[in-house]
N, C-alpha and C. Protein backbone atom coordinates (compact mmCIF):
# COMPACT_ATOMS: atom_id res chain seq x y z
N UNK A 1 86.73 21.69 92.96
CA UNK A 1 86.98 20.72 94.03
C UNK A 1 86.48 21.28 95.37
N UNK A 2 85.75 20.02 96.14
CA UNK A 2 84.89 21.10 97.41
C UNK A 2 86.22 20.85 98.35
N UNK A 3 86.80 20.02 98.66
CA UNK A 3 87.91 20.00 99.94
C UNK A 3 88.61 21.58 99.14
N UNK A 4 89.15 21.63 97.95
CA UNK A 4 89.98 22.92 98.02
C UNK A 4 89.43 24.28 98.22
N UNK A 5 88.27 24.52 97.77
CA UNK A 5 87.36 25.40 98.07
C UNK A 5 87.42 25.37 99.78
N UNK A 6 87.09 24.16 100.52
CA UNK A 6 87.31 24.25 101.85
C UNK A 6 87.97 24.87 102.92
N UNK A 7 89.48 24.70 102.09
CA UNK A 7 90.52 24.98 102.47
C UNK A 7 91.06 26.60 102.57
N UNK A 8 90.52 26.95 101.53
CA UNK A 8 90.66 28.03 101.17
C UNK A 8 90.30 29.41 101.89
N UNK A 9 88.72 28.98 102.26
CA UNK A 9 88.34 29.34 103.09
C UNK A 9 88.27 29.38 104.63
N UNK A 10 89.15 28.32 104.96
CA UNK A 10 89.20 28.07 106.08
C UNK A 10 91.13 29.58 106.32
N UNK A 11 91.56 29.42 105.39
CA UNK A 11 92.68 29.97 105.50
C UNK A 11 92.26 31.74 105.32
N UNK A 12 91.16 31.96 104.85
CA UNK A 12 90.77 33.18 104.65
C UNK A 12 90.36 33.50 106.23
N UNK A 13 89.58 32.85 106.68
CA UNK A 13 89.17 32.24 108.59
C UNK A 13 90.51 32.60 109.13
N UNK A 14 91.59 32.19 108.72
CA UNK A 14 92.96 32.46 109.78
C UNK A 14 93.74 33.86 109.55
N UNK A 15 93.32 34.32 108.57
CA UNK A 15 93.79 35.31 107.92
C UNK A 15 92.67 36.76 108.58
N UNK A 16 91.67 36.54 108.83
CA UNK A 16 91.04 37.39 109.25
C UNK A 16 91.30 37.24 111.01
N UNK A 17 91.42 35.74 111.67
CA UNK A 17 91.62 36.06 113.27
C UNK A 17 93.10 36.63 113.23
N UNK A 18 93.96 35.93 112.05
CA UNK A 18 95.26 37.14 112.53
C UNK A 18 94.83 38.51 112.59
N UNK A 19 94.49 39.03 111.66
CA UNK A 19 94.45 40.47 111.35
C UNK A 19 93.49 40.62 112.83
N UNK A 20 92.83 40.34 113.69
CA UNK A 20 92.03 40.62 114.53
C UNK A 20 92.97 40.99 115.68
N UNK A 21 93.38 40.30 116.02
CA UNK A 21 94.61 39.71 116.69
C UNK A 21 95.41 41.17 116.93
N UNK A 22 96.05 41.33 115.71
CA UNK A 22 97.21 42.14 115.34
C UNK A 22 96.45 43.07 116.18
N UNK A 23 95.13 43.13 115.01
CA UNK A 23 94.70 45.13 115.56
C UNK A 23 94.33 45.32 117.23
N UNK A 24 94.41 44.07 118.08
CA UNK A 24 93.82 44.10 119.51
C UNK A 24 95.51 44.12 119.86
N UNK A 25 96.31 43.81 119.62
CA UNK A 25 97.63 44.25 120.44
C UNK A 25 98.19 45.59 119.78
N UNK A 26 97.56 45.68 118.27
CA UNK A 26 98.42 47.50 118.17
C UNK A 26 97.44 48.16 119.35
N UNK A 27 95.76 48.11 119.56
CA UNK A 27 95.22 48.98 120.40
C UNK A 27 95.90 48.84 121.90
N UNK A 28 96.30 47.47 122.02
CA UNK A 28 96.78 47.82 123.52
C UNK A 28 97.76 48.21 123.67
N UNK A 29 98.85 48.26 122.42
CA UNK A 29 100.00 48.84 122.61
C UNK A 29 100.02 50.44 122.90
N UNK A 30 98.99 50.91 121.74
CA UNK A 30 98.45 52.49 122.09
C UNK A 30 98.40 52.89 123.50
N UNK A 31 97.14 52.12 124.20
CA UNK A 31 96.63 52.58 125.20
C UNK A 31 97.65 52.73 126.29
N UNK A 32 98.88 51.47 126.33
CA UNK A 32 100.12 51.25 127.29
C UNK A 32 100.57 52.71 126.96
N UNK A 33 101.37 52.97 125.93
CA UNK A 33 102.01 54.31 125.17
C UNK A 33 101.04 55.65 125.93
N UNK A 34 99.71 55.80 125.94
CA UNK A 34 99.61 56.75 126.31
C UNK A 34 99.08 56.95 127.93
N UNK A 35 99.10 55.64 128.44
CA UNK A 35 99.02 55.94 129.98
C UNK A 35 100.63 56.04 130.78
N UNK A 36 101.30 55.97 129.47
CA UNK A 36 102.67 56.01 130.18
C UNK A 36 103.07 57.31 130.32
């Protein structure tokens, strides 16, 4: 089915800007932590 195939991928798409996400606030959390 192409819509589920669609879908699928589109959720793989949200799954990778989370993970992007995450790793840009653990780095800024770092950087806060060590200018403190």
């Amino acid at each position: 089915n192409k819509q589920e195939a669609r879908s699928e991928e589109e959720a793989r798409g949200i799954k990778d800007y989370f993970k992007k996400l995450l790793q840009k606030a653990i780095v800024i959390q770092c950087r806060r932590n060590i200018s403190v």
